[in-house]
PDB file of N, CA and C in Angstrom:
ATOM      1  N   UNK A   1     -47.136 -57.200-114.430  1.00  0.00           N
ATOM      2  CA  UNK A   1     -47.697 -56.445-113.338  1.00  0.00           C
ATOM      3  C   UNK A   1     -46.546 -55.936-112.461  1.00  0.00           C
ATOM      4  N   UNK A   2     -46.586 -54.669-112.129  1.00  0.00           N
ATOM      5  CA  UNK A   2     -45.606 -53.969-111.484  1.00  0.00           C
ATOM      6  C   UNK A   2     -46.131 -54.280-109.741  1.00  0.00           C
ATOM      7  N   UNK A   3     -44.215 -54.542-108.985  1.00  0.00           N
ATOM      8  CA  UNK A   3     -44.645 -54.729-108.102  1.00  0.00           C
ATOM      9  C   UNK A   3     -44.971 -53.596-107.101  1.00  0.00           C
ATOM     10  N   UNK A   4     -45.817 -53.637-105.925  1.00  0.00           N
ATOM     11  CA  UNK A   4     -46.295 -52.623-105.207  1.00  0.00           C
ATOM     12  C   UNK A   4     -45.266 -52.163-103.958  1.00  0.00           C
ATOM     13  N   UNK A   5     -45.482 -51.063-103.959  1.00  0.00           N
ATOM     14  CA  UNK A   5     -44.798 -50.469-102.658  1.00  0.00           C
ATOM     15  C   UNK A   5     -45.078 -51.411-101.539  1.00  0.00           C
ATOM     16  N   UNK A   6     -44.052 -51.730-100.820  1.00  0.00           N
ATOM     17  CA  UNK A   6     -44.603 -51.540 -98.934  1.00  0.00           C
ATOM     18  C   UNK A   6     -44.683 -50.836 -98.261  1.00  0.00           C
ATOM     19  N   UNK A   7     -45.510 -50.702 -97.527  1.00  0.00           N
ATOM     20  CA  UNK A   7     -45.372 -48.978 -96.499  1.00  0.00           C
ATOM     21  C   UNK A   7     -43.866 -49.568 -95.659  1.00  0.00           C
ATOM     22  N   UNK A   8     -43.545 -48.781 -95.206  1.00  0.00           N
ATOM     23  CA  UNK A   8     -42.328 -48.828 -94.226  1.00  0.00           C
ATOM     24  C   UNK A   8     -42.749 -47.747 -92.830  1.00  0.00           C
ATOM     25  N   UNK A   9     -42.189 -48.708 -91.851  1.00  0.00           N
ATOM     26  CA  UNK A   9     -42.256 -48.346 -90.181  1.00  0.00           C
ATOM     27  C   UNK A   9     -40.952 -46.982 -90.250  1.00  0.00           C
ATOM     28  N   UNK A  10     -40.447 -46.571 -91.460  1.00  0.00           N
ATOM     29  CA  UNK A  10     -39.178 -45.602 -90.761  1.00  0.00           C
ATOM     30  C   UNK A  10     -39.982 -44.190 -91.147  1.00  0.00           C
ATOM     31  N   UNK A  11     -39.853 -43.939 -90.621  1.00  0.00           N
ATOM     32  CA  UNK A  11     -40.375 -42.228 -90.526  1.00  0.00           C
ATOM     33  C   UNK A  11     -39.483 -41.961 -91.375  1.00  0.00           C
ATOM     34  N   UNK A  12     -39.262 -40.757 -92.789  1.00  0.00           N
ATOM     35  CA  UNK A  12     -38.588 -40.171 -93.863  1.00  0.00           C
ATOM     36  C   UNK A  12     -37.336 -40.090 -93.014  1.00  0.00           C
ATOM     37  N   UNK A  13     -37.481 -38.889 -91.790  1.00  0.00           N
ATOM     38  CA  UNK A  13     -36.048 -38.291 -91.476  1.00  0.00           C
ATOM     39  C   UNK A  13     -35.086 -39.239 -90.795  1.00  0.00           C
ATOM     40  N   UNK A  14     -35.295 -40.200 -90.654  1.00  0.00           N
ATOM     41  CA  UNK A  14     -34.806 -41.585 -89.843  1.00  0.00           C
ATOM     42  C   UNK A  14     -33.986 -42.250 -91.222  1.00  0.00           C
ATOM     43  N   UNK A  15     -34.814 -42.931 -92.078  1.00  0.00           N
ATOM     44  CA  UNK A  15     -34.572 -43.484 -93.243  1.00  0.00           C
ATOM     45  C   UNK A  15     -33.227 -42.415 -93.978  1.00  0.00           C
ATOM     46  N   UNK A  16     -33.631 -41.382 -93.736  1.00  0.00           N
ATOM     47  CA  UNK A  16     -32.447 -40.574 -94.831  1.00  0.00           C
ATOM     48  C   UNK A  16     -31.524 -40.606 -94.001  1.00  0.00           C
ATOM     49  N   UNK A  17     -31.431 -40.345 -92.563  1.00  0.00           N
ATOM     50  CA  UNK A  17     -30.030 -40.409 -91.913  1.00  0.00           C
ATOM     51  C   UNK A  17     -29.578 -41.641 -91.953  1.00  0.00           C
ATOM     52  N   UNK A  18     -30.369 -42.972 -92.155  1.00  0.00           N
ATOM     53  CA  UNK A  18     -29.866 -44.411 -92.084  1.00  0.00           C
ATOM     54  C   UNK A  18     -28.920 -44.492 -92.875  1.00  0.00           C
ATOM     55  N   UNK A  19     -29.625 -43.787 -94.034  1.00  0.00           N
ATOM     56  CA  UNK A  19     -28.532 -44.004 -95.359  1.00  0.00           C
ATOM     57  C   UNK A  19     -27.464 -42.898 -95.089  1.00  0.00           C
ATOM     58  N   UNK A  20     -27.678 -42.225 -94.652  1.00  0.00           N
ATOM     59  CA  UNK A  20     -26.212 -41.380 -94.660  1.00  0.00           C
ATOM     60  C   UNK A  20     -25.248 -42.369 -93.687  1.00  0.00           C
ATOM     61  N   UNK A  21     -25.394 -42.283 -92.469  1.00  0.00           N
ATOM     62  CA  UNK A  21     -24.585 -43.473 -91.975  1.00  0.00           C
ATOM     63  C   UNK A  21     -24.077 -44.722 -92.906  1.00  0.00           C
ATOM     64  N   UNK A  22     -24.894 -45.362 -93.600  1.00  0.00           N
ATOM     65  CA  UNK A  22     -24.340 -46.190 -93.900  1.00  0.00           C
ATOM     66  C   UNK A  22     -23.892 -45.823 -95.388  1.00  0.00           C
ATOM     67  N   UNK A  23     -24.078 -44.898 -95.915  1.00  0.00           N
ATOM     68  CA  UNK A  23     -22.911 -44.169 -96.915  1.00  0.00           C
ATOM     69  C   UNK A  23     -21.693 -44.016 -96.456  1.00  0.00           C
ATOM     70  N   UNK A  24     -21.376 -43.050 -95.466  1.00  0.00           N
ATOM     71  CA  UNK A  24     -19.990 -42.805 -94.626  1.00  0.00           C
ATOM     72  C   UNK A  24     -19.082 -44.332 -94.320  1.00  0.00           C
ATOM     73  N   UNK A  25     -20.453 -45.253 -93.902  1.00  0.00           N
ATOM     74  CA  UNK A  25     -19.915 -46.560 -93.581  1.00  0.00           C
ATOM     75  C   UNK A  25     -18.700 -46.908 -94.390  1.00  0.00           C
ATOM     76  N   UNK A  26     -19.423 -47.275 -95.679  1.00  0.00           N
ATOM     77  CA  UNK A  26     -18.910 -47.815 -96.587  1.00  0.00           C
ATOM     78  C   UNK A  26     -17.545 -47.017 -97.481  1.00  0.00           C
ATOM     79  N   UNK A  27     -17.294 -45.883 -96.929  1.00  0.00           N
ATOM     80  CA  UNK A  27     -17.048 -44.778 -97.512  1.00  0.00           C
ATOM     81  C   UNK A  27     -15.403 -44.880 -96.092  1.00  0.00           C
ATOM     82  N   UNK A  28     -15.359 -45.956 -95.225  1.00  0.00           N
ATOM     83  CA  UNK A  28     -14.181 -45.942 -94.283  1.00  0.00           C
ATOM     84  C   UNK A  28     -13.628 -46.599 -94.354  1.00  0.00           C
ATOM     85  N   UNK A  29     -11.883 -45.896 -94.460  1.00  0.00           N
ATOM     86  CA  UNK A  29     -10.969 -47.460 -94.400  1.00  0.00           C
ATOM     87  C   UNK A  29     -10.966 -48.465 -93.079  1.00  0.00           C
ATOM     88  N   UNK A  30     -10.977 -49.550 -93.189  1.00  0.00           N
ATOM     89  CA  UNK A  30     -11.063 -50.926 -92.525  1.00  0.00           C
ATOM     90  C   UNK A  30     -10.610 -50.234 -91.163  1.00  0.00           C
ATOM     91  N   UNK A  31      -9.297 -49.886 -91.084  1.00  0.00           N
ATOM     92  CA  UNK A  31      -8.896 -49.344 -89.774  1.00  0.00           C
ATOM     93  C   UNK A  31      -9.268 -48.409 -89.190  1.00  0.00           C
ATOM     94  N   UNK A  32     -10.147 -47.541 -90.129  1.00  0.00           N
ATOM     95  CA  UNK A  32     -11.183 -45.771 -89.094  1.00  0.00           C
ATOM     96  C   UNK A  32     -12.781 -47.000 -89.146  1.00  0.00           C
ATOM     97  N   UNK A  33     -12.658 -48.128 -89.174  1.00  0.00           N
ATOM     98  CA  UNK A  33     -13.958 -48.371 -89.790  1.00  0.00           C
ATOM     99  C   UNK A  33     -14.043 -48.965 -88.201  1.00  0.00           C
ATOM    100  N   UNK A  34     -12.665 -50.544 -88.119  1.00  0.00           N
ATOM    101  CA  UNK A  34     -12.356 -51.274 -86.435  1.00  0.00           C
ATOM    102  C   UNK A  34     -12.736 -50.412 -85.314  1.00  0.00           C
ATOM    103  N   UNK A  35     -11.748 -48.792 -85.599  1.00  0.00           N
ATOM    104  CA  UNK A  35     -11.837 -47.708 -84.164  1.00  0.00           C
ATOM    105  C   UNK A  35     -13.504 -47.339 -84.065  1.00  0.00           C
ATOM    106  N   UNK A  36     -14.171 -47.424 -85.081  1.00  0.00           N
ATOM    107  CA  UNK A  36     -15.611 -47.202 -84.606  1.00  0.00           C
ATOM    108  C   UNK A  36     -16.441 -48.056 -84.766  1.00  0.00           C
ATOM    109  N   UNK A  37     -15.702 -49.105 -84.500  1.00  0.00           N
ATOM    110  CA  UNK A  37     -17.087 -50.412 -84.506  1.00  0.00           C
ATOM    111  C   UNK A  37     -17.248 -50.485 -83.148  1.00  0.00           C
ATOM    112  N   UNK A  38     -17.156 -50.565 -81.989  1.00  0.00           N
ATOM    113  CA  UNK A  38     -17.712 -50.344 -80.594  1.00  0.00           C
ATOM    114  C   UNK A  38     -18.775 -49.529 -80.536  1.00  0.00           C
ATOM    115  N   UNK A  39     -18.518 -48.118 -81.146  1.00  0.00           N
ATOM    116  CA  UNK A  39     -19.617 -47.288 -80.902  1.00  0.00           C
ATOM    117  C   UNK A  39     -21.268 -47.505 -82.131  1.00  0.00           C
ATOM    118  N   UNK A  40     -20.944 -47.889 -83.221  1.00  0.00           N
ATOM    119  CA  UNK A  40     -21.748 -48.506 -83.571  1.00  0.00           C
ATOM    120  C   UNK A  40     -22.694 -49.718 -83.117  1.00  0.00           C
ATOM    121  N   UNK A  41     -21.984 -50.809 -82.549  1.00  0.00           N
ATOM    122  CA  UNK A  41     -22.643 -51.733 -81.813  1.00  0.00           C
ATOM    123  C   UNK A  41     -23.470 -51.484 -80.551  1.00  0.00           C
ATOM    124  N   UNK A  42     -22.432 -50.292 -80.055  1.00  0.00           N
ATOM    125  CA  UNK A  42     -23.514 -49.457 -78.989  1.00  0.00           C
ATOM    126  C   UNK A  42     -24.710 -48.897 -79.479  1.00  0.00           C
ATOM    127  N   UNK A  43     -24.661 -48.438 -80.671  1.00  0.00           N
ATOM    128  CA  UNK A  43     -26.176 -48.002 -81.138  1.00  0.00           C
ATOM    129  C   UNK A  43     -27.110 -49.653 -80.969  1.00  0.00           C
ATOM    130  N   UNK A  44     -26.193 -50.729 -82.243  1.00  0.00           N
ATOM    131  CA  UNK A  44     -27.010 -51.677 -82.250  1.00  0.00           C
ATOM    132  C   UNK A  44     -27.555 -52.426 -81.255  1.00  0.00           C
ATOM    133  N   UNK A  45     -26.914 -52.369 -80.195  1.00  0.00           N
ATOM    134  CA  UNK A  45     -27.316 -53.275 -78.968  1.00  0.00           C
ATOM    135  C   UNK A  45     -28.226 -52.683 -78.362  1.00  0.00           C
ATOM    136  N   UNK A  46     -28.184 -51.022 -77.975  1.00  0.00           N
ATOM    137  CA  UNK A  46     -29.161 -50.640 -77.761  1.00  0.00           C
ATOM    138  C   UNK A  46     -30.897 -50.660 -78.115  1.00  0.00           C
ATOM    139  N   UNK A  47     -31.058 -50.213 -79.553  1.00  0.00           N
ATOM    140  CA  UNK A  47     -32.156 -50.459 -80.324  1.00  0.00           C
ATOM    141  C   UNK A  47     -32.640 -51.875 -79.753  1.00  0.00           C
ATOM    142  N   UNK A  48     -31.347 -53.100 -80.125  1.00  0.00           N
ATOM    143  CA  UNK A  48     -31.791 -54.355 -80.172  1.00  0.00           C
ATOM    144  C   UNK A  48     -32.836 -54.490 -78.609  1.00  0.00           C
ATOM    145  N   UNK A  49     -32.167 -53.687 -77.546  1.00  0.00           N
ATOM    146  CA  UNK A  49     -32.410 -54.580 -76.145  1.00  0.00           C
ATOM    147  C   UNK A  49     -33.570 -53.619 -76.223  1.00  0.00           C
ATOM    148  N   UNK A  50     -34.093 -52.324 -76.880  1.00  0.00           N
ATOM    149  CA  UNK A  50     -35.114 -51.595 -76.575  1.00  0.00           C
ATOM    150  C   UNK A  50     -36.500 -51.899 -77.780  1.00  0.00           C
ATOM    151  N   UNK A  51     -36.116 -52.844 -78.486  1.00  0.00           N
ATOM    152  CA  UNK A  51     -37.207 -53.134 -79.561  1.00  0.00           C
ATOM    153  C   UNK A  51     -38.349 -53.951 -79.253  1.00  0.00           C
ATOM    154  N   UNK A  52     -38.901 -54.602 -80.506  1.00  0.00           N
ATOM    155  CA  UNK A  52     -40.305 -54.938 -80.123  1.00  0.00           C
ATOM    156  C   UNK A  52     -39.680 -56.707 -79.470  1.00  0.00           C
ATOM    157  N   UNK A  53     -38.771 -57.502 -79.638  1.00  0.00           N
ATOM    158  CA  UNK A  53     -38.310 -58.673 -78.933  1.00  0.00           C
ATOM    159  C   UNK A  53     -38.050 -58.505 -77.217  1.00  0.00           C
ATOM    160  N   UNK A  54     -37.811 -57.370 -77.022  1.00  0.00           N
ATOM    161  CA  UNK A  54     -37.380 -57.062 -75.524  1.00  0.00           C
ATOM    162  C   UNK A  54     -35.763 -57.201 -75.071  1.00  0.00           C
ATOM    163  N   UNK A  55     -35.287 -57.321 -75.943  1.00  0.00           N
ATOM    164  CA  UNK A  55     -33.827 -57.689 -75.879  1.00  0.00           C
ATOM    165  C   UNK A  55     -33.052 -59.311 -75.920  1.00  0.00           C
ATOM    166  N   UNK A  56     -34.616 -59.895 -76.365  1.00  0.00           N
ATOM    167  CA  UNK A  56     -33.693 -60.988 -76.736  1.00  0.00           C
ATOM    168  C   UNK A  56     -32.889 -61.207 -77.852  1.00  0.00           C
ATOM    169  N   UNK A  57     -33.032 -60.580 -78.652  1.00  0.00           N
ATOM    170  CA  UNK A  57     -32.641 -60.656 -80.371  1.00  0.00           C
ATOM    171  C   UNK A  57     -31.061 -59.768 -80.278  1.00  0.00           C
ATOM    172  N   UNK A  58     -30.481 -59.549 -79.548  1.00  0.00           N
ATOM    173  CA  UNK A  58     -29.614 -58.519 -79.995  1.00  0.00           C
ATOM    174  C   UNK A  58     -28.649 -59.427 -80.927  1.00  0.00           C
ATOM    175  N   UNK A  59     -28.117 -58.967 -81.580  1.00  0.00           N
ATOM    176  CA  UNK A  59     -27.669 -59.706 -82.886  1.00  0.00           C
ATOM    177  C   UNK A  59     -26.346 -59.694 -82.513  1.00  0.00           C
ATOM    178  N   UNK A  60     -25.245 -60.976 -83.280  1.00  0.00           N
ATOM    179  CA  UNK A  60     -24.034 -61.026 -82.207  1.00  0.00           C
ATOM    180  C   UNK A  60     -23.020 -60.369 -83.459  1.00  0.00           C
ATOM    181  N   UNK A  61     -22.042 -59.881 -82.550  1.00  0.00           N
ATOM    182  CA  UNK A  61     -20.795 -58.951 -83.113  1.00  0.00           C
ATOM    183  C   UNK A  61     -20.190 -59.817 -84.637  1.00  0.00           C
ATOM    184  N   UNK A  62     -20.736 -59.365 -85.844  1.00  0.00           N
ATOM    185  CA  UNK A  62     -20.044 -59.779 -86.341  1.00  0.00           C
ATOM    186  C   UNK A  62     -19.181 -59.163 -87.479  1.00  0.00           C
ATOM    187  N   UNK A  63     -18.507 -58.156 -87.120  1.00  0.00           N
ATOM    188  CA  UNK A  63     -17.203 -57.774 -87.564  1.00  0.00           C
ATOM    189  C   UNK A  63     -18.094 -56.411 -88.772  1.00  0.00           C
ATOM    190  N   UNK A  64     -17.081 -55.463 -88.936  1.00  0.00           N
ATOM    191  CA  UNK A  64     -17.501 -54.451 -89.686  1.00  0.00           C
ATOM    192  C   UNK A  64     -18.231 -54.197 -91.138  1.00  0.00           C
ATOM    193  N   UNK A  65     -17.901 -55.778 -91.555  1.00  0.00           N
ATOM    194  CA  UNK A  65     -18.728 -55.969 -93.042  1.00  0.00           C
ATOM    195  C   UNK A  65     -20.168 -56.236 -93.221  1.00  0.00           C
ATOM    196  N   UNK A  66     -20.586 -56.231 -91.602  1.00  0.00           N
ATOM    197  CA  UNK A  66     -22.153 -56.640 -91.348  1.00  0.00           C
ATOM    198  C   UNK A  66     -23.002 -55.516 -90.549  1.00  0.00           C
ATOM    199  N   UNK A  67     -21.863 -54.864 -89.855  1.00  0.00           N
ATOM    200  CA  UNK A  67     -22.630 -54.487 -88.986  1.00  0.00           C
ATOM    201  C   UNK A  67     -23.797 -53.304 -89.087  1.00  0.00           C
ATOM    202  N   UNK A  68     -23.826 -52.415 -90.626  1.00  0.00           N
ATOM    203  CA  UNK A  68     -24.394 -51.867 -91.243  1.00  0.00           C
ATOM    204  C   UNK A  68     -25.853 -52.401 -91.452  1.00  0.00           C
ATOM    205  N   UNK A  69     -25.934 -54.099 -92.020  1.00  0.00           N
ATOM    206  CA  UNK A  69     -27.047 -54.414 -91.986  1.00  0.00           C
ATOM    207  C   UNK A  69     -27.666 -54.719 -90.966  1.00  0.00           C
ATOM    208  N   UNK A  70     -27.556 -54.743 -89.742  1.00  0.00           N
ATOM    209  CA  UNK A  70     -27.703 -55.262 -88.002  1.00  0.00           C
ATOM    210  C   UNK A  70     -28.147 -53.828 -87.733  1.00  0.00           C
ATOM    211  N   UNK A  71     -27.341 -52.606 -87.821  1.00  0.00           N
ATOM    212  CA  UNK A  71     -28.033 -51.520 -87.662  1.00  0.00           C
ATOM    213  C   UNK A  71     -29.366 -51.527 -88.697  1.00  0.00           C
ATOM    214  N   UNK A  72     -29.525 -51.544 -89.680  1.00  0.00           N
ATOM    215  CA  UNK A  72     -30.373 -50.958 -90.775  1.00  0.00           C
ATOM    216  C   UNK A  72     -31.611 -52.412 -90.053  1.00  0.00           C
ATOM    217  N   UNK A  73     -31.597 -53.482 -89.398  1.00  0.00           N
ATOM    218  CA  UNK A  73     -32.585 -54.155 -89.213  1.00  0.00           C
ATOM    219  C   UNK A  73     -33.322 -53.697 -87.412  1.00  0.00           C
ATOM    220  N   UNK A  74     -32.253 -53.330 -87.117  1.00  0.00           N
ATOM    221  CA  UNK A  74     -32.667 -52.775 -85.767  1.00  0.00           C
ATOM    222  C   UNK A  74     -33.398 -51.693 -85.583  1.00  0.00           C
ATOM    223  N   UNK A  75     -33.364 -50.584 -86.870  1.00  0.00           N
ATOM    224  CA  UNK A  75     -33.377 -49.217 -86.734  1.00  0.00           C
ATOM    225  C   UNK A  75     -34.950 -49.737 -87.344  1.00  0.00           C
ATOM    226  N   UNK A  76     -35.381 -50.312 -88.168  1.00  0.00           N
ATOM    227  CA  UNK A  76     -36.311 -50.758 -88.865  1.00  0.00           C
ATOM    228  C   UNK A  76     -37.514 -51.558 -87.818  1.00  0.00           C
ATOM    229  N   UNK A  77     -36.690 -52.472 -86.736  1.00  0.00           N
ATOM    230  CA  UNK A  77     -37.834 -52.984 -85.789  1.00  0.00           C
ATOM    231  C   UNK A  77     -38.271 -51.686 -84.682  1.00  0.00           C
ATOM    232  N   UNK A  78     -36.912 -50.916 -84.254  1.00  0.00           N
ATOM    233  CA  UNK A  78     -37.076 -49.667 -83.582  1.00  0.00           C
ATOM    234  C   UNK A  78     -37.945 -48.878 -83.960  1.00  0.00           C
ATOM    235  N   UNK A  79     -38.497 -48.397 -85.421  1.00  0.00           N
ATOM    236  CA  UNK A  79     -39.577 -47.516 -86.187  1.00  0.00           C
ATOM    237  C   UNK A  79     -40.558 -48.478 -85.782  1.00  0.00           C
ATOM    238  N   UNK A  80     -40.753 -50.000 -85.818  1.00  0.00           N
ATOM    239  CA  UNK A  80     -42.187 -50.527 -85.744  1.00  0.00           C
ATOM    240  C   UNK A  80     -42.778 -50.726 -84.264  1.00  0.00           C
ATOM    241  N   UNK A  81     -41.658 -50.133 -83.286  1.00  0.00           N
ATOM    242  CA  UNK A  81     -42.346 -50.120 -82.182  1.00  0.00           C
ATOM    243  C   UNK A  81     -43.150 -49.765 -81.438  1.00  0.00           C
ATOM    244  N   UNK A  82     -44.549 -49.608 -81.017  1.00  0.00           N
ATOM    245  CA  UNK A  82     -45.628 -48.694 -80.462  1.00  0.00           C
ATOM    246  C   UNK A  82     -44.466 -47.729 -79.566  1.00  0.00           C
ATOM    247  N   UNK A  83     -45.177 -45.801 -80.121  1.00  0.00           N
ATOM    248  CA  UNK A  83     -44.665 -44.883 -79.202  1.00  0.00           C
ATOM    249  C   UNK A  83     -43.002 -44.606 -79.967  1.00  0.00           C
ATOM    250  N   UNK A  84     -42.390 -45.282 -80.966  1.00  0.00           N
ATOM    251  CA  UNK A  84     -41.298 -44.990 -81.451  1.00  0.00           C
ATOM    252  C   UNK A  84     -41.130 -43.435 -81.684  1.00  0.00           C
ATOM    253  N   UNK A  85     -39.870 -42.867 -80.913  1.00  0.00           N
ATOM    254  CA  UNK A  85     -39.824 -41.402 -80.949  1.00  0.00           C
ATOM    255  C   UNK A  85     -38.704 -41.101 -81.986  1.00  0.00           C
ATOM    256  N   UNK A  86     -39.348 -41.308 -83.106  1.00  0.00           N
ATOM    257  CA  UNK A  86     -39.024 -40.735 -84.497  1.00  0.00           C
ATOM    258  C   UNK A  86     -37.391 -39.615 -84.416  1.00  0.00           C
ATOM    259  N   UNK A  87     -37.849 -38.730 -83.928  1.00  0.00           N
ATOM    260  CA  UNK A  87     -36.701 -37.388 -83.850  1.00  0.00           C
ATOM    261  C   UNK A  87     -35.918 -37.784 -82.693  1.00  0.00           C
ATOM    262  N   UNK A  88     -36.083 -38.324 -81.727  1.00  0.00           N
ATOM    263  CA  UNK A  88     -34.573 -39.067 -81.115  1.00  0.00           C
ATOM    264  C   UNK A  88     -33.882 -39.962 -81.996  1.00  0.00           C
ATOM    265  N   UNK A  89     -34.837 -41.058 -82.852  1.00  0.00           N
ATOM    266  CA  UNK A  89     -34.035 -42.179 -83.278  1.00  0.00           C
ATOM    267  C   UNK A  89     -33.300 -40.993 -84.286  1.00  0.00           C
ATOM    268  N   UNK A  90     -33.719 -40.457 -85.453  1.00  0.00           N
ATOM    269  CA  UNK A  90     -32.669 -39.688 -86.138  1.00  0.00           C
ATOM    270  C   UNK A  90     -32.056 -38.781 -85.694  1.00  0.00           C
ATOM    271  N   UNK A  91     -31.780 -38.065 -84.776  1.00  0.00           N
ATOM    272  CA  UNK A  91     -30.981 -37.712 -83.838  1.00  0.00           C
ATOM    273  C   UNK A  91     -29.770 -38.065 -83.783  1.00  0.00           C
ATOM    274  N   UNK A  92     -30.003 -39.733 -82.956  1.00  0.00           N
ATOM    275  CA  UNK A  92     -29.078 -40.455 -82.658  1.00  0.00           C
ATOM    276  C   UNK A  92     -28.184 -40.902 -84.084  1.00  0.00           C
ATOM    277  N   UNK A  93     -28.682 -41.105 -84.757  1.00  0.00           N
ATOM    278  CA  UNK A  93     -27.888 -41.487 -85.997  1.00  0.00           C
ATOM    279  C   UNK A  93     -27.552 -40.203 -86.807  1.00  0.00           C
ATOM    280  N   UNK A  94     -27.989 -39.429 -86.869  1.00  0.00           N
ATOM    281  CA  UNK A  94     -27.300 -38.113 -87.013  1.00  0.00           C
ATOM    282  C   UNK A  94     -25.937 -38.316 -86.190  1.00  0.00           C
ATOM    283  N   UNK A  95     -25.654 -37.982 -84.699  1.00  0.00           N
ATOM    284  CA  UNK A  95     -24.665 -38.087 -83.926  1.00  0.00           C
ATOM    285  C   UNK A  95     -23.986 -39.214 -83.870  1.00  0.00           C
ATOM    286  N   UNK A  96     -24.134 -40.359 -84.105  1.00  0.00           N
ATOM    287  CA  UNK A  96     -23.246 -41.563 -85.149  1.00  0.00           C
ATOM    288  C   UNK A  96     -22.883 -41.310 -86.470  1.00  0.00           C
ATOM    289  N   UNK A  97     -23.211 -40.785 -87.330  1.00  0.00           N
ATOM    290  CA  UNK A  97     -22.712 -40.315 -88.701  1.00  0.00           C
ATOM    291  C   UNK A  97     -21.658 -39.472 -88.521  1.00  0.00           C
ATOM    292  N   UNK A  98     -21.683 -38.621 -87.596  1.00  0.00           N
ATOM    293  CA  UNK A  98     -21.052 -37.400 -87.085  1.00  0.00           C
ATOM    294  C   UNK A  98     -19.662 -38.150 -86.431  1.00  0.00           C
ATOM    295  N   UNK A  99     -19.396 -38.619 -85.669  1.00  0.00           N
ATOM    296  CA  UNK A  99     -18.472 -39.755 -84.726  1.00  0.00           C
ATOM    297  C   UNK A  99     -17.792 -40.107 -85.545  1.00  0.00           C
ATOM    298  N   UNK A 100     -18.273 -40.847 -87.326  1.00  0.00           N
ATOM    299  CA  UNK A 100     -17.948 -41.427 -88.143  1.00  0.00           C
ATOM    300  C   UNK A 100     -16.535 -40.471 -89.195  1.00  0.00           C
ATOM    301  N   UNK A 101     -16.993 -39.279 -88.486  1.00  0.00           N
ATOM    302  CA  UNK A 101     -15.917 -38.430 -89.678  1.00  0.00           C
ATOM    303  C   UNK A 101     -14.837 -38.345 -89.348  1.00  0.00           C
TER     304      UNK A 101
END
C-alpha cells in the first residue's frame, strides 16, 4: 500500500522559495555562508517569536549546518498560523535568497 500525501500548511509560492533559499544555502562556502548567518537567524527568530508558540520556541543558534532546517521548521509553523500572509512570507524569503548571492 502506497503511502498517502499530507496536505501541507505552505502555500506553493512559499514552499518553492524555501527551497530556493535553501539550495543557495547549501550551494555557500562556509565563510559567505558565517557573513550571512545573522541575517538568516533574523528571519528565524522572527517567524519563531511571531508563530503559533508565541515566541517561546525560538530555536537556539546553532551554527550554519542547521540553520536551514530551523528556518524550513519555522517557515512551516509560520504557514500553519491563523491569517498567515502567504505573499509577505515568500517575499521575505525571496529577499533572503537575494542577500544570499
Amino acid at each position: 500500500m502506497a503511502p498517502t500525501a499530507r496536505p501541507t500548511p505552505v502555500a506553493q509560492d512559499v514552499g518553492v522559495e524555501l527551497q530556493r533559499v535553501v539550495d543557495r544555502w547549501r550551494s555557500l562556502p562556509l565563510d559567505h555562508a558565517l557573513r550571512h548567518l545573522p541575517a538568516v537567524r533574523a528571519v528565524v527568530d522572527r517567524l519563531a517569536a511571531s508563530g503559533p508558540a508565541g515566541g517561546t520556541a525560538i530555536p537556539p543558534d546553532l551554527g550554519p549546518g542547521v540553520v536551514m532546517d530551523q528556518l524550513t521548521v519555522v517557515v512551516y509553523d509560520a504557514s500553519a498560523a491563523p491569517g498567515c500572509d502567504a505573499a509577505g512570507l515568500a517575499a521575505e524569503l525571496v529577499a533572503l535568497r537575494r542577500r544570499l548571492a
